[in-house]
Protein backbone atom coordinates (compact mmCIF):
# COMPACT_ATOMS: atom_id res chain seq x y z
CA UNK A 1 0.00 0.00 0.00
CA UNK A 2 1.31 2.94 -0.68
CA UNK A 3 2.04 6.03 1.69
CA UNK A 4 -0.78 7.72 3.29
CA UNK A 5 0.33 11.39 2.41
CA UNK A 6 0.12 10.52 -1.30
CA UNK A 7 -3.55 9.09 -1.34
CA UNK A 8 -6.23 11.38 -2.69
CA UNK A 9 -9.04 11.91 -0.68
CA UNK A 10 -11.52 9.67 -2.11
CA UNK A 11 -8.65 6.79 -1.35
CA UNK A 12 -8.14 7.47 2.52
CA UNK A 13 -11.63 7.57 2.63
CA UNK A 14 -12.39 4.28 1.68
CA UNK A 15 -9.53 3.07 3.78
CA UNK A 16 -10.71 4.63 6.71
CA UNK A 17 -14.79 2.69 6.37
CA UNK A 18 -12.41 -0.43 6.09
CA UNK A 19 -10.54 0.33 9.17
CA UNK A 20 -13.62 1.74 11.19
CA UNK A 21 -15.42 -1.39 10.66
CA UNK A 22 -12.12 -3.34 11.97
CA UNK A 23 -11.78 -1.08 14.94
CA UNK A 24 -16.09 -1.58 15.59
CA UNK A 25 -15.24 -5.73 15.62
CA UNK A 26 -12.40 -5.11 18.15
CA UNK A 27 -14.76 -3.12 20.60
CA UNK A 28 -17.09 -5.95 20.45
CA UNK A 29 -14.41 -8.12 21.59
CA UNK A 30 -14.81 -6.46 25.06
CA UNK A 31 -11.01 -6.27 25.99
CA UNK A 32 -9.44 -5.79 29.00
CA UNK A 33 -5.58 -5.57 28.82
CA UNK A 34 -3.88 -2.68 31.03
CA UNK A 35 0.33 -2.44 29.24
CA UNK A 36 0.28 1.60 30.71
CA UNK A 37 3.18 0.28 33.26
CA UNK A 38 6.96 -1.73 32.41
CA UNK A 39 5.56 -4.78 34.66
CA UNK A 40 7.34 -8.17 34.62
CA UNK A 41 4.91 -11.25 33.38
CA UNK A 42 3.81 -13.92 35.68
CA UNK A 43 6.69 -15.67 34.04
CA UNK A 44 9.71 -13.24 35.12
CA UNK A 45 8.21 -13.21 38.48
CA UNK A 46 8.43 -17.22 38.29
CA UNK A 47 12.04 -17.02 37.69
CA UNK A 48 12.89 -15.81 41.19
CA UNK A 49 10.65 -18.02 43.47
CA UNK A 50 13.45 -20.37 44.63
CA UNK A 51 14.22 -17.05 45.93
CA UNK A 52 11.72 -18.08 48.65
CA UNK A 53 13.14 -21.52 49.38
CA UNK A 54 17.06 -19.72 50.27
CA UNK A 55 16.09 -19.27 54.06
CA UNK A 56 13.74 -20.74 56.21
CA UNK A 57 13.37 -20.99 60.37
CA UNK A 58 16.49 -23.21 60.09
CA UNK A 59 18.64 -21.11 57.72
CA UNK A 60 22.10 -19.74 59.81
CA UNK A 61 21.57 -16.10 58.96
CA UNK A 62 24.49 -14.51 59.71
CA UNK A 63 26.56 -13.25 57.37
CA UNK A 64 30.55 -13.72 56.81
CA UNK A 65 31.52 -11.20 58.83
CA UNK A 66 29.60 -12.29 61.54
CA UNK A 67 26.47 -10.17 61.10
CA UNK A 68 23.24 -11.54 62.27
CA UNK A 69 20.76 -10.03 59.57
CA UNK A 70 17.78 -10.73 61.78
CA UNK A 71 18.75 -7.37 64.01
CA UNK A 72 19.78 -3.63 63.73
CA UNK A 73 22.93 -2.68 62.33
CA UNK A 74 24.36 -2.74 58.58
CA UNK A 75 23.47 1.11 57.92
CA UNK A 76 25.04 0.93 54.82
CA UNK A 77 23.91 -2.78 53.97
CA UNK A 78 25.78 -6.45 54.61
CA UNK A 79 28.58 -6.88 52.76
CA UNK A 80 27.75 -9.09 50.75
CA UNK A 81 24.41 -7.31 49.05
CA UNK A 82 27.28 -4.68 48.60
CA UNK A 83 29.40 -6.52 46.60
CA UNK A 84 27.16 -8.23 44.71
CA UNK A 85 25.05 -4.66 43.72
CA UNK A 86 28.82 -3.28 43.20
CA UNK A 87 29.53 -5.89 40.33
CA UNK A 88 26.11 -5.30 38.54
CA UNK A 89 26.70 -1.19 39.04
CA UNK A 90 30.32 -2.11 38.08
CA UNK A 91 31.26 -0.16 41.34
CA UNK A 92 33.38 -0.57 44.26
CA UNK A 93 31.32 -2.01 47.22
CA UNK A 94 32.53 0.68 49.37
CA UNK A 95 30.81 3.39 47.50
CA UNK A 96 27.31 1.08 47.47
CA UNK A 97 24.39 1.99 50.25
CA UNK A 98 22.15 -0.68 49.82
CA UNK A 99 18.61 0.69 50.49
CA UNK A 100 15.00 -1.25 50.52
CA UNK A 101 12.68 -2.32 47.66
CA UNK A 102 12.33 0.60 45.40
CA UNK A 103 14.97 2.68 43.69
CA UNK A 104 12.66 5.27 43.04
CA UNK A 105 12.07 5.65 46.67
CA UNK A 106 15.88 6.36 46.95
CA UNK A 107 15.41 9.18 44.27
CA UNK A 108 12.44 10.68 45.98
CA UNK A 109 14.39 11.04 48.94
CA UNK A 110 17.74 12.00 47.34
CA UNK A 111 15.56 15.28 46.13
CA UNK A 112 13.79 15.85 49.64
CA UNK A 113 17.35 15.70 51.44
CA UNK A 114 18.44 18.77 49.29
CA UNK A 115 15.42 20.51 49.40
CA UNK A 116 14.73 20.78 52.96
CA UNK A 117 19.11 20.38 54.33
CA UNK A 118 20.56 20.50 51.01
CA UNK A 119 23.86 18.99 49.21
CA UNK A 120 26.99 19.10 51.27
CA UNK A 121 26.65 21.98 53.33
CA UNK A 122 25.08 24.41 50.44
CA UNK A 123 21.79 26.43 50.79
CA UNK A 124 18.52 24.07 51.04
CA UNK A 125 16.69 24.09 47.64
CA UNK A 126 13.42 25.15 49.28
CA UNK A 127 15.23 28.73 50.40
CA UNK A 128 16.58 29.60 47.17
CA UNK A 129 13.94 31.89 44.53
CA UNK A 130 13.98 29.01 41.78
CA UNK A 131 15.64 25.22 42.08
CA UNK A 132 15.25 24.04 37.99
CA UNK A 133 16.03 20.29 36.78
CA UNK A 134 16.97 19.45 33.17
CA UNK A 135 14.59 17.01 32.29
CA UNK A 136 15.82 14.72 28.65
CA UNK A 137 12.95 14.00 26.43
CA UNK A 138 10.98 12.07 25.92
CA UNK A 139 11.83 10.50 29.07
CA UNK A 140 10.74 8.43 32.62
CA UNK A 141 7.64 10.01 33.52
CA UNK A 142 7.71 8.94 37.48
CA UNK A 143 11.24 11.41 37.19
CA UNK A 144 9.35 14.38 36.05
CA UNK A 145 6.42 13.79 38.55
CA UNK A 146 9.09 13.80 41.83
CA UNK A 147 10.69 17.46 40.58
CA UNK A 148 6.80 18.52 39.74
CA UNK A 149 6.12 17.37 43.64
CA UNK A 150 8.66 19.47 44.68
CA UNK A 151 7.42 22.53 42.63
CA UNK A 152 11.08 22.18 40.62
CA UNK A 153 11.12 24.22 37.37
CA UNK A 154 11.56 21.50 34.71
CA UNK A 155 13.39 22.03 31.49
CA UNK A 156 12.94 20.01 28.67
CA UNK A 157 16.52 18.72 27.08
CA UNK A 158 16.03 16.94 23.18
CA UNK A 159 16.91 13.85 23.51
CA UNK A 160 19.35 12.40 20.07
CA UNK A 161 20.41 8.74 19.09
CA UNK A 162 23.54 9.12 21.73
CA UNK A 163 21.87 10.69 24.51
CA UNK A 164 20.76 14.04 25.83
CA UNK A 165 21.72 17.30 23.25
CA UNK A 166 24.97 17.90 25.18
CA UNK A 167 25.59 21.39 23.87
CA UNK A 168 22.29 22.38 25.65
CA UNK A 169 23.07 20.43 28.66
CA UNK A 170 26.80 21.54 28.85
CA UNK A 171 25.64 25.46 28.20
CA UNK A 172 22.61 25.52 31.26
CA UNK A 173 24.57 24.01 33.95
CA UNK A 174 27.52 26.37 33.19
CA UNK A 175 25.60 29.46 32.98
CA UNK A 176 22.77 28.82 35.51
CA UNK A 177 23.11 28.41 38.95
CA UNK A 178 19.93 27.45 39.59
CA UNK A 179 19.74 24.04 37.83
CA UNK A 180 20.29 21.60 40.51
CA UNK A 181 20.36 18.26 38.72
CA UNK A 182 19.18 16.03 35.56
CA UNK A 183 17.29 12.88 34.84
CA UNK A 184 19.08 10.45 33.56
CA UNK A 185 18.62 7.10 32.35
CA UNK A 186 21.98 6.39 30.59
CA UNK A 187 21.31 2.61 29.08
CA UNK A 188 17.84 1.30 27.55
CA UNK A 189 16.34 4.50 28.43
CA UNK A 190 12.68 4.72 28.91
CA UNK A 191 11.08 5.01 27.02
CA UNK A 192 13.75 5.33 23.82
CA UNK A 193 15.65 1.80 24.44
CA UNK A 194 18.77 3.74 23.31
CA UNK A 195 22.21 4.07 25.16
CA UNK A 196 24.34 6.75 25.67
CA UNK A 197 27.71 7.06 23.79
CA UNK A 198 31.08 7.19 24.83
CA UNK A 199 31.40 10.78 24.01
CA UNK A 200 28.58 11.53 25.66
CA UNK A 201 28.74 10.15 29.09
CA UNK A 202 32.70 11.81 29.10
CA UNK A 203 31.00 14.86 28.47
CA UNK A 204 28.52 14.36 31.51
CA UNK A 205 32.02 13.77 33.39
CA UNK A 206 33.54 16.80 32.69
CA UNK A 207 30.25 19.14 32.98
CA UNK A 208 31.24 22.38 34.80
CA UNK A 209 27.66 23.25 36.33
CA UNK A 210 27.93 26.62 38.15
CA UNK A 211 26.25 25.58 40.99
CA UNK A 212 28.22 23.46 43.27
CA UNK A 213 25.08 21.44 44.49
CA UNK A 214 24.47 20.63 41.05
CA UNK A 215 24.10 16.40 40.37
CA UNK A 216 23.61 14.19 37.83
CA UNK A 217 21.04 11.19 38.94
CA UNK A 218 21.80 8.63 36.87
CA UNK A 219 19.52 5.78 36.69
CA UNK A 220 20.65 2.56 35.79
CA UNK A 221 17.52 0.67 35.40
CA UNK A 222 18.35 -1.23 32.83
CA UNK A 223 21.91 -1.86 33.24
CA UNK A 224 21.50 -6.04 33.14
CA UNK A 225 18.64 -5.56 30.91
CA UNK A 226 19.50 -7.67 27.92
CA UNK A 227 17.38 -9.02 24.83
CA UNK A 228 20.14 -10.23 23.18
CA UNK A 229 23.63 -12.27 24.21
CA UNK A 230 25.75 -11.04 21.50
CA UNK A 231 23.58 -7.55 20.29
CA UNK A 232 24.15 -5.36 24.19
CA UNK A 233 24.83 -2.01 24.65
CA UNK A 234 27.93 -1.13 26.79
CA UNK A 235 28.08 2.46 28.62
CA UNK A 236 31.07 4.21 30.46
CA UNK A 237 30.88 3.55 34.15
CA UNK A 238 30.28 7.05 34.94
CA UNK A 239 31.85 7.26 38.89
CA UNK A 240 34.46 6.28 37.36
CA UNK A 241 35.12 8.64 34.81
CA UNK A 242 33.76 11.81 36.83
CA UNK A 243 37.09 11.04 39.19
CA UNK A 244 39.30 10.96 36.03
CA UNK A 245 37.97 14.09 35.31
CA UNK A 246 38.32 15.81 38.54
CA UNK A 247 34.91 16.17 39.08
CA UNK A 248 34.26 12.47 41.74
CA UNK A 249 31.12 14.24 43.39
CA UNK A 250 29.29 15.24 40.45
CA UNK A 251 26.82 11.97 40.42
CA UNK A 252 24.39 10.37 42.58
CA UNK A 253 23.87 6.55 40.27
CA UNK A 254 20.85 4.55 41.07
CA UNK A 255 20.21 0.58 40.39
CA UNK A 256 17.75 -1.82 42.05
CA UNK A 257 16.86 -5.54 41.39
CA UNK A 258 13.17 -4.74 41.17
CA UNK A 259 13.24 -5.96 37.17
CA UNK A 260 15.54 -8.67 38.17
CA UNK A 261 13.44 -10.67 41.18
CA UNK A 262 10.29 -9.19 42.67
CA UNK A 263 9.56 -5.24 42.01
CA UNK A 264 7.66 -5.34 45.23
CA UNK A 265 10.77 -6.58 47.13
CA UNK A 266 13.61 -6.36 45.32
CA UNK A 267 16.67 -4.26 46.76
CA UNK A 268 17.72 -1.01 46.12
CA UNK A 269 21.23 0.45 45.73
CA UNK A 270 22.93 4.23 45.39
CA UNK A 271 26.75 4.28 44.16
CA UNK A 272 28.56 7.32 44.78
CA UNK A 273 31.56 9.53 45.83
CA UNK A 274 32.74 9.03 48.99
CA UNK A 275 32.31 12.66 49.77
CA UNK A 276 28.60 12.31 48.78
CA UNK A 277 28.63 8.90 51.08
CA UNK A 278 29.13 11.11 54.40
CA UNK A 279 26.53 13.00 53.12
CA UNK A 280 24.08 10.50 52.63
CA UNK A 281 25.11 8.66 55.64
CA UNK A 282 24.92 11.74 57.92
CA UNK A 283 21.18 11.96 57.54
CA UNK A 284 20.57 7.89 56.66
CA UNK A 285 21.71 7.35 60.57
CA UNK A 286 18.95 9.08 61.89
CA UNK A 287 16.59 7.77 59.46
CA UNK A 288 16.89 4.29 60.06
CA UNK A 289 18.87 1.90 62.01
CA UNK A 290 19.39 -0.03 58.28
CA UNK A 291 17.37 -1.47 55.66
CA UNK A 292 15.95 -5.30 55.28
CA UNK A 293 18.87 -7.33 55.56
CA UNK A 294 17.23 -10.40 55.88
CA UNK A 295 15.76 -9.74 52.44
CA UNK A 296 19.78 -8.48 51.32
CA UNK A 297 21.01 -11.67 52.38
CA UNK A 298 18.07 -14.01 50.35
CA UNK A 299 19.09 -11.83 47.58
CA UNK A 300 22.92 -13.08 47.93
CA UNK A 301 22.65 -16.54 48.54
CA UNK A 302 20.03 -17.00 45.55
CA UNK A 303 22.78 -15.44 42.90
CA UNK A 304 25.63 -16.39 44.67
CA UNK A 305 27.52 -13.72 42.79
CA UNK A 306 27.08 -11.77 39.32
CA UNK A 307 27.42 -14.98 37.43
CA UNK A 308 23.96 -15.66 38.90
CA UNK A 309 22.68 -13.01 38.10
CA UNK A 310 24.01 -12.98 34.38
CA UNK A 311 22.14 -16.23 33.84
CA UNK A 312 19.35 -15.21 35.54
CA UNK A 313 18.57 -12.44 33.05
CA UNK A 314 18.85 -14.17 30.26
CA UNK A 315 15.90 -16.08 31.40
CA UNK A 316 14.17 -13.00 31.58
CA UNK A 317 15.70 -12.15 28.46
CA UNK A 318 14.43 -15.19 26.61
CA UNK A 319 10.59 -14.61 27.71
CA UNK A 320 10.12 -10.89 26.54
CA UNK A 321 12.61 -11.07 23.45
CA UNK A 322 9.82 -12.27 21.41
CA UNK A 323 7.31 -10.19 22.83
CA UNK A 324 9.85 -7.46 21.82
CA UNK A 325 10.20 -9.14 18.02
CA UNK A 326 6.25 -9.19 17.65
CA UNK A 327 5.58 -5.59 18.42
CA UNK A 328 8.40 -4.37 15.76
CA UNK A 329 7.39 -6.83 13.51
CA UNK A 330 3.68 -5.89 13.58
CA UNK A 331 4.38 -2.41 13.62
CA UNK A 332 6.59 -2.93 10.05
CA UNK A 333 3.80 -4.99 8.72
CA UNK A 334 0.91 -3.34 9.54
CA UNK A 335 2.50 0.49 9.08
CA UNK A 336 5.82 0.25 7.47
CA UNK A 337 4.89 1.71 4.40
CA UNK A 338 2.55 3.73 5.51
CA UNK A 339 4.49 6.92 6.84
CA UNK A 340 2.15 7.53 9.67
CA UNK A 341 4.91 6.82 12.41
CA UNK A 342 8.46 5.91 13.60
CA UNK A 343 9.62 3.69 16.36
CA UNK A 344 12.72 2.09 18.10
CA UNK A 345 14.35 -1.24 18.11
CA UNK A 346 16.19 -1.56 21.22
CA UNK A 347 18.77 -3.68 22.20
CA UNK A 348 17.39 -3.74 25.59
CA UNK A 349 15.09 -2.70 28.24
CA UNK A 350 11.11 -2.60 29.32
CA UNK A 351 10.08 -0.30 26.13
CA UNK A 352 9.41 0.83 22.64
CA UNK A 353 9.01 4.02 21.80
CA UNK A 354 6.52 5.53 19.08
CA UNK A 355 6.48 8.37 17.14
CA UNK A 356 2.69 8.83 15.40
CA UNK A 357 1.86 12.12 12.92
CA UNK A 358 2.07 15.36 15.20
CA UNK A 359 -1.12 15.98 16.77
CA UNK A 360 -2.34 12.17 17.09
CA UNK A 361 -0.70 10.45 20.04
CA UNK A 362 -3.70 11.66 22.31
CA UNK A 363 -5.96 10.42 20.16
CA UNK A 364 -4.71 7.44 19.51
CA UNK A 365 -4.22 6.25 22.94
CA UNK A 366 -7.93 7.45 23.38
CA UNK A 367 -8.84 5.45 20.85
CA UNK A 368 -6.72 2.20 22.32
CA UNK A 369 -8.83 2.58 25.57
CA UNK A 370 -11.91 2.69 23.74
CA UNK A 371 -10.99 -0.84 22.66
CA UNK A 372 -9.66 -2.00 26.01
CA UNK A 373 -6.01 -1.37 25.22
CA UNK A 374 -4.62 0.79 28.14
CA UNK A 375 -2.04 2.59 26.91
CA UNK A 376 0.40 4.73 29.29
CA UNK A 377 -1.25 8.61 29.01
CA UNK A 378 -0.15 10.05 25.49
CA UNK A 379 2.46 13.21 27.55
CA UNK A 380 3.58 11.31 29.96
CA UNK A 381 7.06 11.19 29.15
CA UNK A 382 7.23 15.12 28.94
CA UNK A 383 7.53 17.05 32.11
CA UNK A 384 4.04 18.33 32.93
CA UNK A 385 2.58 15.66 30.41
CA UNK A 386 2.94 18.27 28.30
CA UNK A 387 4.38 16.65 24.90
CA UNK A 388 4.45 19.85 22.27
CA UNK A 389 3.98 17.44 19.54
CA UNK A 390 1.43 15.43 20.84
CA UNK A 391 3.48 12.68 18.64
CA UNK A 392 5.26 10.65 22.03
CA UNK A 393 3.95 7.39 22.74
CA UNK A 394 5.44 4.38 25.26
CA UNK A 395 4.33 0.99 24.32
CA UNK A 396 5.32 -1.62 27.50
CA UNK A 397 5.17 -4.80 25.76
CA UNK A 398 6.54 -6.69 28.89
CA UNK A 399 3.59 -7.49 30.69
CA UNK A 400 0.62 -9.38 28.61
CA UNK A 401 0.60 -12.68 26.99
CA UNK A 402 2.31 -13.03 23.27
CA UNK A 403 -1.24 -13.63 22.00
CA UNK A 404 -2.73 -10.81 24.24
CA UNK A 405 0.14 -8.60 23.06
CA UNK A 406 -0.67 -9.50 19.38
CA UNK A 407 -4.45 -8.56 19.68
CA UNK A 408 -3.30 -5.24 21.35
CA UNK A 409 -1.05 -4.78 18.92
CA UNK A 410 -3.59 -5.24 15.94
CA UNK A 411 -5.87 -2.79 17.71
CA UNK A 412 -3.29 -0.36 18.15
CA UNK A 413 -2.14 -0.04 14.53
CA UNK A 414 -5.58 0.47 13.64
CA UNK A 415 -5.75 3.10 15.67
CA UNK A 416 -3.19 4.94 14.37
CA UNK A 417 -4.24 3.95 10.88
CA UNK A 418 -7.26 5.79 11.85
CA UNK A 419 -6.25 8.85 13.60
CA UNK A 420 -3.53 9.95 11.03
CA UNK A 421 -6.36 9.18 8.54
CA UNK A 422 -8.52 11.71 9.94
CA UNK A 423 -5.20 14.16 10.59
CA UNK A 424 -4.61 14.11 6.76
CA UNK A 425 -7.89 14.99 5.06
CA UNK A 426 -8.37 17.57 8.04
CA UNK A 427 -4.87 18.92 6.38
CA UNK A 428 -6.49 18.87 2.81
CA UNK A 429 -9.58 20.37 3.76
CA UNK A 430 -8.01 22.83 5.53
């Protein structure tokens, strides 16, 4: 079939009473399948049950230092949660604070720490006149809704095939001393699937923000997140390189195992400086007198060490890699030749990201729900929801079944058959 934008009007016409009568069958269908979210299957979850069977009332749970995980202590996390998180992070134990379920939880409160004490000794964000974030786009919407909390100006950064538009990023934090920080998510990044480049993450290392407070969260959500053995992304290790470049206190890197065993009770991890360590620590001591290590220590002695864990996601790996294949290969087939959108093939991650004709994501996704495909909100991954295109859409293909996948699939090519249908002749008729 050929293109869309070179059909007369009598010929997208007929096409669209073929497609509306397609779209009518699918409602009667009475679907119900929710993909808004990046949710393992049943079947991900499954890999990690033997998880369960690692301790029981007989297990010795002390660890080899001679910690006995079942009381206070461990402020920082047992040592050997440490190491293991420091391999996956590719990180030196020492700089590791192993934290609860939820890395996001750990960002949250990473922001509310500067806001109401603030970063190593400098003014609390909540007594300056603005705090701003830089905010890479499209990009995580649960990022953008923590700043928005806060009442944080957000800034909206282009995002390119290598990563953020580094000019912009390089020229705000060196001219503005209000910025305060940037979302990051350096490797499979939601919802793109794309990594960063080399060049790229040295440039993040040798930023000279004019505020001193200024940090670069860096979440590495994805870092073991795989669809292919010999096809993977490979990133900088950015700790790493921000000492080579003088500047060791310039990130705050965030990891978790929620994607890896249970999101609901997975464990959490920060890597940083140690400078930025005392920092967190100073505050962390009165918080709490240490996270679940009980729940650390099942972690360990299910993996073992990062071998484990290797393996381990390439069972993951094999169970959404062809949930991953469908959706691209449906999209090809069903739009390809069409012109009415782009979209990404990732190497890796929870996501594929489409691009529909300007001024039909929100319809489209309106549409979806209509028949029972639950998209996430067309916006969401711009700060304030507020996508200027209205073009931005995540699909999650992680969570249904293959064959409840294809059917949402089928409906949601339709759907943007339909809506850039209806953008077109409203472009010739206007």
């Amino acid at each position: 079939m050929k293109p869309y934008a070179e059909m007369s009007k009598e010929e997208l016409n007929t096409e669209l009473q073929k497609l509306e009568k397609t779209y009518k069958k699918f409602q009667s269908e009475g679907m119900h399948l929710n993909m808004s979210r990046g949710k393992p299957c049943q079947e991900q979850l499954d890999l990690s049950m033997a998880m369960m069977d690692v301790l029981d009332s007989d297990s010795d749970l002390t660890c080899d230092d001679g910690t006995d995980c079942r009381n206070y202590g461990s402020l920082t996390g047992i040592e050997e949660a440490r190491e293991l998180l420091g391999d996956m992070m590719e990180n030196n134990p020492k700089d590791i604070i192993i934290y609860g379920n939820s890395s996001l939880n750990v960002m949250f409160d990473t922001v509310s720490r500067a806001w109401t004490h603030g970063i190593m000794g400098n003014t609390p964000w909540c007594k300056l006149p603005e705090v701003k974030f830089l905010c890479p786009v499209p990009g995580y919407d649960r990022h953008f809704s923590i700043t928005e909390y806060f009442g944080i100006k957000m800034i909206p950064v282009p995002m390119t095939q290598t990563g953020p538009d580094m000019d912009i990023v390089e020229k705000a934090v060196a001219e503005d001393e209000s910025i305060k920080g940037i979302w990051c998510v350096p490797k499979y990044s939601n919802p793109q699937g794309i990594s960063y480049s080399d060049e790229t993450v040295r440039r993040f290392a040798r930023l000279k923000p004019k505020a001193k407070d200024f940090r670069i969260f860096w979440d590495n959500a994805y870092g073991m997140h795989h669809l292919y053995d010999h096809q993977q992304d490979h990133i900088i290790e950015i700790l790493a390189e921000c000492k080579r470049a003088g500047n060791p206190d310039l990130v705050y890197k965030f990891a978790s195992t929620s994607k890896i065993t249970f999101p609901g009770s997975g464990i959490a991890s920060l890597a940083t400086s140690p400078n930025n360590m005392v920092d967190f620590t100073t505050s962390l001591r009165i918080q709490t007198l240490g996270h679940d290590k009980v729940n650390q220590l099942r972690h360990t002695r299910f993996f073992r060490n990062i071998h484990g864990m290797v393996e381990h996601m390439r069972k993951h790996a094999d169970i959404i890699r062809p949930k991953f294949e469908m959706v691209e290969d449906t999209l090809e087939k069903d739009l390809g030749d069409l012109g009415v959108g782009t979209w990404t093939k990732p190497l890796g991650g929870y996501f594929i990201m489409f691009d529909s004709l300007p001024g039909c994501a929100k319809d489209i996704v309106a549409r979806a729900k209509k028949a029972g495909v639950i998209l996430t909100p067309a916006g969401s991954t711009w700060p304030y929801g507020n996508d200027i295109n209205d073009s931005n859409i995540r699909i999650a293909p992680t969570f249904p079944s293959i064959s409840e996948l294809k059917k949402a699939m089928d409906v949601f090519t339709v759907c943007v058959r339909i809506s850039s249908i209806h953008k077109l002749l409203d472009v010739q008729e206007g």
